[in-house]
Protein backbone atom coordinates (compact mmCIF):
# COMPACT_ATOMS: atom_id res chain seq x y z
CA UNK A 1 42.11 -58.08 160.44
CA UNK A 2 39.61 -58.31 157.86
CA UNK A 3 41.94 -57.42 154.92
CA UNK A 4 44.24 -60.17 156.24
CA UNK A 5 41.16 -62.54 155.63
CA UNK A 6 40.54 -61.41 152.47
CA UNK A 7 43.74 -61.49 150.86
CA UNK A 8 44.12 -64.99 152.68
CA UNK A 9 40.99 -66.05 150.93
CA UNK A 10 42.04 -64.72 147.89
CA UNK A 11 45.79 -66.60 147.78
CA UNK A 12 44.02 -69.59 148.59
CA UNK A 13 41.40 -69.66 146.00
CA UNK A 14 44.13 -68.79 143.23
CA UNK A 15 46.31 -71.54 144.58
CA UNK A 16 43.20 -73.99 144.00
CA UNK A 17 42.72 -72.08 140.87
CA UNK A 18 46.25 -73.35 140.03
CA UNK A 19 46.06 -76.48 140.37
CA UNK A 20 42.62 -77.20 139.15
CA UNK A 21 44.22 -75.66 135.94
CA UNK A 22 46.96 -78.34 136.10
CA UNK A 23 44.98 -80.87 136.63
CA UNK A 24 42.90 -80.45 133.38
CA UNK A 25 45.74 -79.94 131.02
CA UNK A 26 45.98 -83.02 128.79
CA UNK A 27 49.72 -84.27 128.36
CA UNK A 28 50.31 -86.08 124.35
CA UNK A 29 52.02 -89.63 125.58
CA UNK A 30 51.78 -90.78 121.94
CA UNK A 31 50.93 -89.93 117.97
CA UNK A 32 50.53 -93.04 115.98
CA UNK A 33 49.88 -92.71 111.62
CA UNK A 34 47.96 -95.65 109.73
CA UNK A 35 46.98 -96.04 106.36
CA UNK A 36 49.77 -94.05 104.92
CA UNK A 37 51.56 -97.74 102.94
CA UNK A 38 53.78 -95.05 100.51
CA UNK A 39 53.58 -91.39 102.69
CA UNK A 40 56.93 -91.53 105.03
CA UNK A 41 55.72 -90.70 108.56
CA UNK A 42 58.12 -87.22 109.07
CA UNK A 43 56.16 -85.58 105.95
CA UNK A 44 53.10 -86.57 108.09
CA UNK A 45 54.49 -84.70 110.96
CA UNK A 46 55.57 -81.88 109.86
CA UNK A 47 52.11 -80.60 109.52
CA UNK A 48 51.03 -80.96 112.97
CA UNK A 49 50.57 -78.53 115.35
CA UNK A 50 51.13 -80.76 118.23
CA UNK A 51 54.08 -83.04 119.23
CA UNK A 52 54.44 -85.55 121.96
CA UNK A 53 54.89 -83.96 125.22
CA UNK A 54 52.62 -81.14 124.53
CA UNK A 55 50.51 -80.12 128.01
CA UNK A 56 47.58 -78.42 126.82
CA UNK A 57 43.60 -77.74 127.71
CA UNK A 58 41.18 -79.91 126.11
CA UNK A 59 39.90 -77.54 124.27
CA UNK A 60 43.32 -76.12 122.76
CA UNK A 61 43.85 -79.98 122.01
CA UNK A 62 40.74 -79.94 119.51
CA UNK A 63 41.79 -76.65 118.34
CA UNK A 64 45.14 -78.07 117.00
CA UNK A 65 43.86 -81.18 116.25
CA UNK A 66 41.62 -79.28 113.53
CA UNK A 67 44.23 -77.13 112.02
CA UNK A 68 46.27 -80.39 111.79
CA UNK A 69 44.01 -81.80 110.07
CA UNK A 70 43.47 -78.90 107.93
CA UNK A 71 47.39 -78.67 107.24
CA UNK A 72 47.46 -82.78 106.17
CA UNK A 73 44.38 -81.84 104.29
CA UNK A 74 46.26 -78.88 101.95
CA UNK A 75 49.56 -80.99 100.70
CA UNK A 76 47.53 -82.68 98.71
CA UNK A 77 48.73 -86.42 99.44
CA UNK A 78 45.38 -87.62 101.30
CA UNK A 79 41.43 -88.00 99.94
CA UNK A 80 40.71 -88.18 103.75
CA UNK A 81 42.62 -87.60 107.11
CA UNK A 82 40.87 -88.27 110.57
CA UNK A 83 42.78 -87.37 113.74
CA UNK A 84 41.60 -89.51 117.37
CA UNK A 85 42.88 -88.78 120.09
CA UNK A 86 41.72 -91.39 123.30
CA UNK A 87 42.20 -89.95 125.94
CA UNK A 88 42.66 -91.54 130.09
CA UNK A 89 44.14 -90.12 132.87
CA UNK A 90 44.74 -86.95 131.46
CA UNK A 91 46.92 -88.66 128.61
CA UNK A 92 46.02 -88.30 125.18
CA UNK A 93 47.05 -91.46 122.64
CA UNK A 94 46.40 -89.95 119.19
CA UNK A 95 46.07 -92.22 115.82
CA UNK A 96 46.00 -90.29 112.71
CA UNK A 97 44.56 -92.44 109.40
CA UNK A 98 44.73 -91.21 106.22
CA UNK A 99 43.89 -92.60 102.86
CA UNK A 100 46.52 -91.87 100.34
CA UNK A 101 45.23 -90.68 96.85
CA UNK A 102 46.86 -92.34 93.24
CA UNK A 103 49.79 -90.61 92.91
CA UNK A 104 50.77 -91.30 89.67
CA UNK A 105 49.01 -89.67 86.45
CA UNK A 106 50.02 -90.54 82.83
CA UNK A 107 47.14 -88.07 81.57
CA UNK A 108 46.46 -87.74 78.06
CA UNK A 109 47.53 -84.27 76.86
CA UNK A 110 44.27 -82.50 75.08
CA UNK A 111 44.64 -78.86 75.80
CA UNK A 112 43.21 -75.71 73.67
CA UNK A 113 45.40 -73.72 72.13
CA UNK A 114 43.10 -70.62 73.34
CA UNK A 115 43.51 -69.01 77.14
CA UNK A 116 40.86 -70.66 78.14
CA UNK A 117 37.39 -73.12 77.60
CA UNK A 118 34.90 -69.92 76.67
CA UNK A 119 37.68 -68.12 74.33
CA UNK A 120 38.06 -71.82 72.47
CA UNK A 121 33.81 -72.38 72.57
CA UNK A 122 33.34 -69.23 70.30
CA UNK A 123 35.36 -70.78 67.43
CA UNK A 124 35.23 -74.31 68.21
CA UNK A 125 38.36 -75.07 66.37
CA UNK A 126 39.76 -78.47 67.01
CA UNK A 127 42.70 -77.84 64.92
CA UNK A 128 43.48 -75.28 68.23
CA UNK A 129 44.15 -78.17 70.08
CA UNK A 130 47.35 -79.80 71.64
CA UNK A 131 47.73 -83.58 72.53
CA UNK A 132 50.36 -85.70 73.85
CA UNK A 133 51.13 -86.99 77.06
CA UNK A 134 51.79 -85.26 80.72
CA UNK A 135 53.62 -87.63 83.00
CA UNK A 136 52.87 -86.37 86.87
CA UNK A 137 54.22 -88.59 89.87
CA UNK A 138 52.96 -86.83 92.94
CA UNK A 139 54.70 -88.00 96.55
CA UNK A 140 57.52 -89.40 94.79
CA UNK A 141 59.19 -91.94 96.90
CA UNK A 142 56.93 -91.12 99.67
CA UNK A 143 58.37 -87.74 100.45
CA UNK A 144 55.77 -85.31 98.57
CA UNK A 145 58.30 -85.09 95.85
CA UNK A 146 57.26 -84.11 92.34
CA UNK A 147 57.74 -85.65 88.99
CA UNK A 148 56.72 -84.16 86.05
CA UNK A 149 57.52 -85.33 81.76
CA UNK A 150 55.60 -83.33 79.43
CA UNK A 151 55.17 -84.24 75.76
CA UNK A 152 53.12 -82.05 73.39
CA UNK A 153 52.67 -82.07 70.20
CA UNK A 154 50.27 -79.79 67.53
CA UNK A 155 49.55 -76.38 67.97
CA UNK A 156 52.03 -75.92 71.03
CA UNK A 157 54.47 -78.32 70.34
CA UNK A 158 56.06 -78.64 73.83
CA UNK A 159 58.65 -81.03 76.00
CA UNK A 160 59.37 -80.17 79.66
CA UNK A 161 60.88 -81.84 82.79
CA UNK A 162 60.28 -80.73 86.23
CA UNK A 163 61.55 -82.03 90.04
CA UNK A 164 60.25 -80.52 92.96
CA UNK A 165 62.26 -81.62 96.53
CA UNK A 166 60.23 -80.00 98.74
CA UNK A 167 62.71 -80.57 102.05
CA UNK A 168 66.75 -81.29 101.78
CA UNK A 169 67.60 -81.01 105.47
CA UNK A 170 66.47 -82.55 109.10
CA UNK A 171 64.69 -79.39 109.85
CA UNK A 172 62.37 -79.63 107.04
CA UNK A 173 62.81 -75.90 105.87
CA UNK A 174 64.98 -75.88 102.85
CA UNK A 175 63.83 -77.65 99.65
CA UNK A 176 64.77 -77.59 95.42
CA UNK A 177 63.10 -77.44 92.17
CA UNK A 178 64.61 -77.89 88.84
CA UNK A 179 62.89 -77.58 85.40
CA UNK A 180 64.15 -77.69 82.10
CA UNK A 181 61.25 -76.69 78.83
CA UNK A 182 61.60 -76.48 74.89
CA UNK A 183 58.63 -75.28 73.14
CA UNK A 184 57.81 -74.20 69.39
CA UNK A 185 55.04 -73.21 67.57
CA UNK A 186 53.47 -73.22 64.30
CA UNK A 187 51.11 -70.39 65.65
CA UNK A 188 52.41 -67.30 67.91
CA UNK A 189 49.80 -64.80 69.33
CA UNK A 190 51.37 -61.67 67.62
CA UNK A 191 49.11 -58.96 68.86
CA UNK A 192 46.22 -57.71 70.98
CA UNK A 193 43.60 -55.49 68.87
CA UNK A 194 39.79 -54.93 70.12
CA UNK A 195 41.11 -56.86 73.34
CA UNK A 196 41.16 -59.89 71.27
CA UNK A 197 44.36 -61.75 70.66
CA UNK A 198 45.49 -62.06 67.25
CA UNK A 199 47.28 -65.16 65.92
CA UNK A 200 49.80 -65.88 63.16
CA UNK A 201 50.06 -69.50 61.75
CA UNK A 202 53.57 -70.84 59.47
CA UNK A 203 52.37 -74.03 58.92
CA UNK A 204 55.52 -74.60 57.43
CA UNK A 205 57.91 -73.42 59.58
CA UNK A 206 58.12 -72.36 63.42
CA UNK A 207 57.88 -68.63 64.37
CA UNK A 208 58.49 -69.03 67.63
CA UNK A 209 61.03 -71.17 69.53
CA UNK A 210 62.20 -71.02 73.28
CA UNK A 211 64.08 -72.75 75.79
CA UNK A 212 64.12 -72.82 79.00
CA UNK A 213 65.98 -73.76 82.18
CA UNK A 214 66.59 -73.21 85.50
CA UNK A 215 66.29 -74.32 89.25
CA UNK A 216 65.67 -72.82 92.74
CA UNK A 217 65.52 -73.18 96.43
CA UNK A 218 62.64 -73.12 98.65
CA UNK A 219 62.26 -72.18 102.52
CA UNK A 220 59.51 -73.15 104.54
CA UNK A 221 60.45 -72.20 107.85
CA UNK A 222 57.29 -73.21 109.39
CA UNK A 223 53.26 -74.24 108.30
CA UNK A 224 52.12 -70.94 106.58
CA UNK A 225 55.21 -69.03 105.58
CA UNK A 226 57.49 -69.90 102.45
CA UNK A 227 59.56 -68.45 100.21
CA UNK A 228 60.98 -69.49 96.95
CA UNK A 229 63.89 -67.85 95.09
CA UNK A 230 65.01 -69.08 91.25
CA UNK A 231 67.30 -68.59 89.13
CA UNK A 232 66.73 -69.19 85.44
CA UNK A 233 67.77 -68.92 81.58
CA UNK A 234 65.46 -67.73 78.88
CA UNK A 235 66.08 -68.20 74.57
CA UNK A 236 63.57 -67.26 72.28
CA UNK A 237 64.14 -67.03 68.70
CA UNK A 238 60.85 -65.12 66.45
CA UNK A 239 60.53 -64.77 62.82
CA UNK A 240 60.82 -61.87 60.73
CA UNK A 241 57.46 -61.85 59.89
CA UNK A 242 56.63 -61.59 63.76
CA UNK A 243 58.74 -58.77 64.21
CA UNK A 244 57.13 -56.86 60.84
CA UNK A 245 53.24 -57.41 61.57
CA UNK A 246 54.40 -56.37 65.22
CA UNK A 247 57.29 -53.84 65.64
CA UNK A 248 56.90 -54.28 69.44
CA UNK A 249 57.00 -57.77 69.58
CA UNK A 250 60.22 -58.18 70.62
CA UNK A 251 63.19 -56.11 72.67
CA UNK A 252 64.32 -53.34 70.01
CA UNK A 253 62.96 -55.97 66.96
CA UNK A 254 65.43 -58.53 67.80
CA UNK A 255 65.39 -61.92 66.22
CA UNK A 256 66.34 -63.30 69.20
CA UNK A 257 66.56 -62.88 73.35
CA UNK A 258 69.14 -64.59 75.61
CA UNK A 259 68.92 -63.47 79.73
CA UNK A 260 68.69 -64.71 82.91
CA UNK A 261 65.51 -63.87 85.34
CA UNK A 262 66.11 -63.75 88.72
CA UNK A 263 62.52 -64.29 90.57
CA UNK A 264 61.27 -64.25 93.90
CA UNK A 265 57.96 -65.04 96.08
CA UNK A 266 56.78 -64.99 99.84
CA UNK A 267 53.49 -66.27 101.09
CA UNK A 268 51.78 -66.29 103.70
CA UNK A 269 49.07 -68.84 103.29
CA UNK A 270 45.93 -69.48 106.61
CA UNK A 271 43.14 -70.49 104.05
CA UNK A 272 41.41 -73.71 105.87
CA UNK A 273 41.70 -75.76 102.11
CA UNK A 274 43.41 -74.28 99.51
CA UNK A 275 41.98 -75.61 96.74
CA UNK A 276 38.25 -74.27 97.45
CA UNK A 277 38.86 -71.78 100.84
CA UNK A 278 36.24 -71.45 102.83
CA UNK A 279 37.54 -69.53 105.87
CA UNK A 280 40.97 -67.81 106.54
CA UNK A 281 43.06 -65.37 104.55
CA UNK A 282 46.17 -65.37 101.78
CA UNK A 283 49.04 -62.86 100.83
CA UNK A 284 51.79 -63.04 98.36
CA UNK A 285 54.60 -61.09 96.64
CA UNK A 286 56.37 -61.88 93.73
CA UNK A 287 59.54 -60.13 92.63
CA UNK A 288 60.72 -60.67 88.43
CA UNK A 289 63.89 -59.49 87.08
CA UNK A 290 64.48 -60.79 83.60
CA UNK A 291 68.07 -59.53 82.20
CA UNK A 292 70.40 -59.20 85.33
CA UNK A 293 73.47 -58.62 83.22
CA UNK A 294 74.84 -62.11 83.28
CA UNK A 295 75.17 -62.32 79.40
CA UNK A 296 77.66 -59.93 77.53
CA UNK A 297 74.77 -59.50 74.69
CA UNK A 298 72.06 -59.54 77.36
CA UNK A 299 69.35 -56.77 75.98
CA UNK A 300 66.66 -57.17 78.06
CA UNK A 301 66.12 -55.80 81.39
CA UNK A 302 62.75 -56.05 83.15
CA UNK A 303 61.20 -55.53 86.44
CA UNK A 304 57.67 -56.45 87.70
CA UNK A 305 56.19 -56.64 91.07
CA UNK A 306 52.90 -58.53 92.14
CA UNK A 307 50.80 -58.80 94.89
CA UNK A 308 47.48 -60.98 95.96
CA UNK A 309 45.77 -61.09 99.30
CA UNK A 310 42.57 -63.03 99.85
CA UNK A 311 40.60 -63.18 102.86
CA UNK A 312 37.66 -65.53 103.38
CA UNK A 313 34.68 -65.26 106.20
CA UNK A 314 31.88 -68.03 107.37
CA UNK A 315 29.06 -65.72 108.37
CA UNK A 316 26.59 -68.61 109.77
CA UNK A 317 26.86 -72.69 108.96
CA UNK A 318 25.83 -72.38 105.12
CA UNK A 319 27.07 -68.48 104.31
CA UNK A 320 30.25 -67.63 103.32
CA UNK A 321 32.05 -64.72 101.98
CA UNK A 322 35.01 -64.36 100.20
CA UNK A 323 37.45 -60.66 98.66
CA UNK A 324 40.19 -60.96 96.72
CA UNK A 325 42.42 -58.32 95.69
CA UNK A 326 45.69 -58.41 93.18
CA UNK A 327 48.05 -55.41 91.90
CA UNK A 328 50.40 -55.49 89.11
CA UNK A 329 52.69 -52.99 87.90
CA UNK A 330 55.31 -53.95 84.68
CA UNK A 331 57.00 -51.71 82.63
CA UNK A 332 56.91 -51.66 78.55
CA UNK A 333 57.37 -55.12 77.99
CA UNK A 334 57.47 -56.80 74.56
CA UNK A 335 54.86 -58.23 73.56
CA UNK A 336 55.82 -62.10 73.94
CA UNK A 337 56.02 -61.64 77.53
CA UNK A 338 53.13 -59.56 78.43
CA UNK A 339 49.61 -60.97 80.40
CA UNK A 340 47.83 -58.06 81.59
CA UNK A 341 44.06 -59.34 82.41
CA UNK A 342 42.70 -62.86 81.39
CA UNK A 343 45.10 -65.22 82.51
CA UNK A 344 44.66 -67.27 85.50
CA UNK A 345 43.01 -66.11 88.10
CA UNK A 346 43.51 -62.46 87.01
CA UNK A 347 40.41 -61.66 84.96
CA UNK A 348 36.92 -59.50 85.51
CA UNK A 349 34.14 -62.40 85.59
CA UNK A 350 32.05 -61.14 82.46
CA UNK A 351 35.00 -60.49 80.67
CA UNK A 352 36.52 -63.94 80.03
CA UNK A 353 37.06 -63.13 76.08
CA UNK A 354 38.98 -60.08 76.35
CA UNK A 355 43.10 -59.37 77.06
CA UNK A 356 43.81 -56.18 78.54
CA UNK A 357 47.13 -55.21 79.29
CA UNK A 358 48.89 -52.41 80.40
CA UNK A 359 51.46 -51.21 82.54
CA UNK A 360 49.81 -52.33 85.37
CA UNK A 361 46.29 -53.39 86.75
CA UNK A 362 44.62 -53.09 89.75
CA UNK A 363 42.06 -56.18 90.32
CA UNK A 364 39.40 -56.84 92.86
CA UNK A 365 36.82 -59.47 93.34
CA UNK A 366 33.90 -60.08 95.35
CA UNK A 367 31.57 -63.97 96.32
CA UNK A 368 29.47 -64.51 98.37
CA UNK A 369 28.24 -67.91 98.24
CA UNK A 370 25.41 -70.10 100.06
CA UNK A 371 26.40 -74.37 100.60
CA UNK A 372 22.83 -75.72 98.55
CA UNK A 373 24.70 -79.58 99.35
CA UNK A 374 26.96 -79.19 102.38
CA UNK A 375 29.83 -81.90 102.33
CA UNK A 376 28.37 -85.14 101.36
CA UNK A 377 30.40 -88.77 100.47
CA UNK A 378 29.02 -91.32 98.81
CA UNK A 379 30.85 -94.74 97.92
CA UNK A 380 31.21 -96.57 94.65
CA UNK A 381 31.20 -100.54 95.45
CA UNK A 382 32.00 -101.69 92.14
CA UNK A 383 35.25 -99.81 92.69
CA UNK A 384 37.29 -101.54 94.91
CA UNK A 385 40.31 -99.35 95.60
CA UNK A 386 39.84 -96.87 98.25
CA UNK A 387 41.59 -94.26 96.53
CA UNK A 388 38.67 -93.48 94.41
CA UNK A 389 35.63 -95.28 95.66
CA UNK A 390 34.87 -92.92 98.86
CA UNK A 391 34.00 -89.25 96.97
CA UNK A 392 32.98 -86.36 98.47
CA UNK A 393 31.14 -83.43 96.99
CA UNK A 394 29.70 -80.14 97.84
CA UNK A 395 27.76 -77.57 95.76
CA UNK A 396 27.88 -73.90 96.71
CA UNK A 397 25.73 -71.02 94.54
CA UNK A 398 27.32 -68.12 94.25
CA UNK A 399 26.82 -64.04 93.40
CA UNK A 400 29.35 -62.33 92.30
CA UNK A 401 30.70 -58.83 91.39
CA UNK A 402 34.44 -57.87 90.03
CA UNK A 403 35.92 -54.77 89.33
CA UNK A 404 39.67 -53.96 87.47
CA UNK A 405 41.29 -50.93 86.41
CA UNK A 406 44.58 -51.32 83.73
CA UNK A 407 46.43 -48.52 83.81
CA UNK A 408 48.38 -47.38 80.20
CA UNK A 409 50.42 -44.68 79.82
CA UNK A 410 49.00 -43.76 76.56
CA UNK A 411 45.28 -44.21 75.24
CA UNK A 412 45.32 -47.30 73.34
CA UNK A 413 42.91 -46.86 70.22
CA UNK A 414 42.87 -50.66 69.35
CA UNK A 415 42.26 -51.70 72.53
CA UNK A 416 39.26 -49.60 74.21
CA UNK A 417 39.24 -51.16 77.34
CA UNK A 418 42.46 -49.83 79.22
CA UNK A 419 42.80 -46.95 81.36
CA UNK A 420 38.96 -47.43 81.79
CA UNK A 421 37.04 -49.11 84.73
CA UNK A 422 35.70 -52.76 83.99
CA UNK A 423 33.08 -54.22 86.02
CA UNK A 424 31.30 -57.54 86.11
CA UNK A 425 28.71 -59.50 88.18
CA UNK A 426 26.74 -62.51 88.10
CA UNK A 427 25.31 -65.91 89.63
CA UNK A 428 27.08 -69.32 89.42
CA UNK A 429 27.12 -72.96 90.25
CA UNK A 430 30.30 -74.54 92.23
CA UNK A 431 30.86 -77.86 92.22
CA UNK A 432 33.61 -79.46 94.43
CA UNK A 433 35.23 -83.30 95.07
CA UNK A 434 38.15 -84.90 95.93
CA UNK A 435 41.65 -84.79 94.02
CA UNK A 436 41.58 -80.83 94.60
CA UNK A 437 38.78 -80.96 91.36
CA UNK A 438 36.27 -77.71 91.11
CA UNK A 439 34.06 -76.90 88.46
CA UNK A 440 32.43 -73.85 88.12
CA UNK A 441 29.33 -73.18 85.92
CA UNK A 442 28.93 -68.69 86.22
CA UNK A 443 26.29 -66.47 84.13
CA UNK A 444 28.06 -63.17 84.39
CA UNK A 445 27.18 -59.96 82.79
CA UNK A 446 29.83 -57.03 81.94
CA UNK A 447 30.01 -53.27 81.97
CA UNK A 448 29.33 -53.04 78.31
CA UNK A 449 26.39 -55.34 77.86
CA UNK A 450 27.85 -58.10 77.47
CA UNK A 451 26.38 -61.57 78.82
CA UNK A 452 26.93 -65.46 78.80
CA UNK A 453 27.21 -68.64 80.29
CA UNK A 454 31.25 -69.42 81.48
CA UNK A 455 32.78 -72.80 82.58
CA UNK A 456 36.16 -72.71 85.00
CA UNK A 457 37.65 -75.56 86.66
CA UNK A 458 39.23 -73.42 89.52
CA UNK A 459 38.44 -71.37 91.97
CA UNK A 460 36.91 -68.02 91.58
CA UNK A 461 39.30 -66.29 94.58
């Protein structure tokens, strides 16, 4: 008899249990967008994690609300996005506002002809220098297109075109991107020696000419996973004298080099804001085959594989930390297409004015930072459009320590640092506002001594 209680007791308190559960979940009646005047509302949607119709717990409901809010944050359309949802009788109404950055950038061109700010600060050469004009129109009629005219003159004399569709179809997974480049220059980087690039300048004539073309499709089949597949044509055309003060310069000392590249890349992308992560983790894998056989005098034929992952921890309110790890493996390419360490994001932080290359590399960096100004916004009144009055800004210090190894089949007596391990470390100064900007101020210190003060405008991992 007393087991028959029990289990009585027992159906009826789950049965309660049941519908107390029911009775908190929170159904979505309604998701209303303001403030977006040029944004079309579906591009909007398809970063929510929610929909109309949705039954879920309050606190699943804040949950998604945040990671919305995250995922309007990281396409780059909006200086702010606030998500409210009002909620009575167990019905949620939710308004999202956002306020819609410029989207259109006629920016003066004024690049450096070096790899980067430090490299360019040693010499201070402002005949180095490349100006013109870089056209950008970001959310192109509303849809998060991408517009892009490029005209450069001096040192890197350069014209390009690029269109970025990001979806084609109602499901929002399938999207394009086209871009067509011709570049020449009166000065070619024709060799690495001491881990230095060295240049050779014609001011008369070009030594190097290219052109370039090609277009793609992209697949985003939902919020962190894409892929991206392309299909493009490469013509270069080099100088005799590149090809004599540099025997490997180009594929079997060819004047010239026609092929198509077939390339490839997946991601898998949780960081909480791309452009300065603070939390979450990143992976990618990109696939290059240059010379698949589509030309009858097609000589080249490369293959190179590269991977990144990233993952990024809040220990308490103000601590974060932050690894980063990237491998590289290429086989003997000429030298006008190699990289190797001390491009991008793939350097050693204390070695900023070397180039190491190799046949591969194998890269790994460490941060741990500290917020000294948490999130703060101040407001301009003189400037009356809200797309730039309203900034916000953080400042994070940092410590660092990096470590590479590039690997090289054979000892390389110009160029001391391959096949050797390269370590770095340091303190710096992050500085981060609206429009995706970050500017980093680092004192780093190297494996062989070597010290300084280094400026980057992106982040460190």
């Amino acid at each position: 008899m007393l087991k028959h209680l029990l289990v009585f007791f027992l159906f009826i308190l789950l049965a309660f249990r049941g519908l107390a559960s029911d009775d908190s979940l929170i159904v979505v009646k309604n998701i209303s967008i303001s403030g977006n005047k040029i944004t079309k509302n579906y591009i909007i949607f398809r970063e929510l994690v929610f929909k109309i119709g949705d039954s879920l717990s309050l606190d699943v409901l804040d949950q998604k609300i945040k990671k919305s809010n995250e995922n309007l944050m990281n396409i780059s359309l909006f200086n702010f996005v606030t998500i409210n949802p009002t909620i009575i009788d167990n019905k949620a109404n939710i308004n999202i506002t956002v306020t819609e950055r410029w989207y259109i950038w006629p920016i003066p061109q004024f690049d450096l002809a070096d790899r980067n700010f430090n490299t360019w600060w040693k010499t201070q050469d402002f005949r180095r220098v490349n100006y013109g004009v870089d056209l950008t129109i970001y959310n192109f009629r509303g849809r998060n297109e991408t517009v892009n005219f490029l005209l450069s003159l001096g040192y890197d004399e350069k014209y390009g075109i690029s269109y970025k569709i990001p979806y084609i179809n109602k499901k929002q997974t399938l999207g394009l991107i086209f871009s067509g480049n011709y570049m020449r220059n009166h000065e070619v980087a024709v060799n690495t020696i001491n881990n230095t690039i060295v240049f050779f300048k014609d001011n008369n004539n070009y030594p190097k000419q290219s052109i370039s073309f090609g277009g793609g499709v992209t697949y985003r089949r939902n919020i962190h996973n894409s892929h991206i597949l392309q299909l493009s044509y490469e013509n270069y055309t080099f100088s005799d004298t590149l090809i004599k003060l540099n025997p490997n310069y180009s594929t079997q000392q060819q004047n010239t080099s026609k092929y198509f590249s077939f390339y490839y890349q997946y991601k898998n992308d949780y960081r909480d804001y791309k452009p300065y992560p603070l939390q979450g983790h990143y992976f990618d894998i990109e696939i290059n085959k240059s010379g698949i056989g589509m030309l009858n005098d097609e000589k080249t034929n490369f293959f190179s594989i590269k991977s990144t992952y990233r993952k990024f921890w809040k220990i308490s309110p103000r601590i974060y930390d932050a690894i980063g790890f990237t491998a590289n493996t290429t086989p003997d390419y000429p030298y006008y297409v190699q990289n190797g360490l001390g491009f991008g994001h793939d350097f050693v932080r204390g070695y900023e004015y070397y180039v190491i290359s190799g046949q591969g590399f194998g890269l790994l960096k460490t941060n741990l930072k500290y917020a000294l100004l948490p999130q703060r916004v101040s407001k301009i009144n003189f400037i009356k459009t809200d797309k730039f009055n309203t900034i916000p800004y953080t400042f994070y210090v940092n410590l660092f320590a990096d470590a590479a190894y590039v690997y090289k089949k054979n000892d390389d007596i110009n160029n001391s640092l391959v096949n050797n391990l390269l370590i770095g470390m340091g303190i710096g100064i992050d500085f981060v506002t609206y429009y995706d900007k970050v500017l980093r101020v680092e004192y780093s210190v190297n494996k062989k001594g070597d010290s300084g003060l280094f400026i980057h405008f992106m982040t460190s991992i």
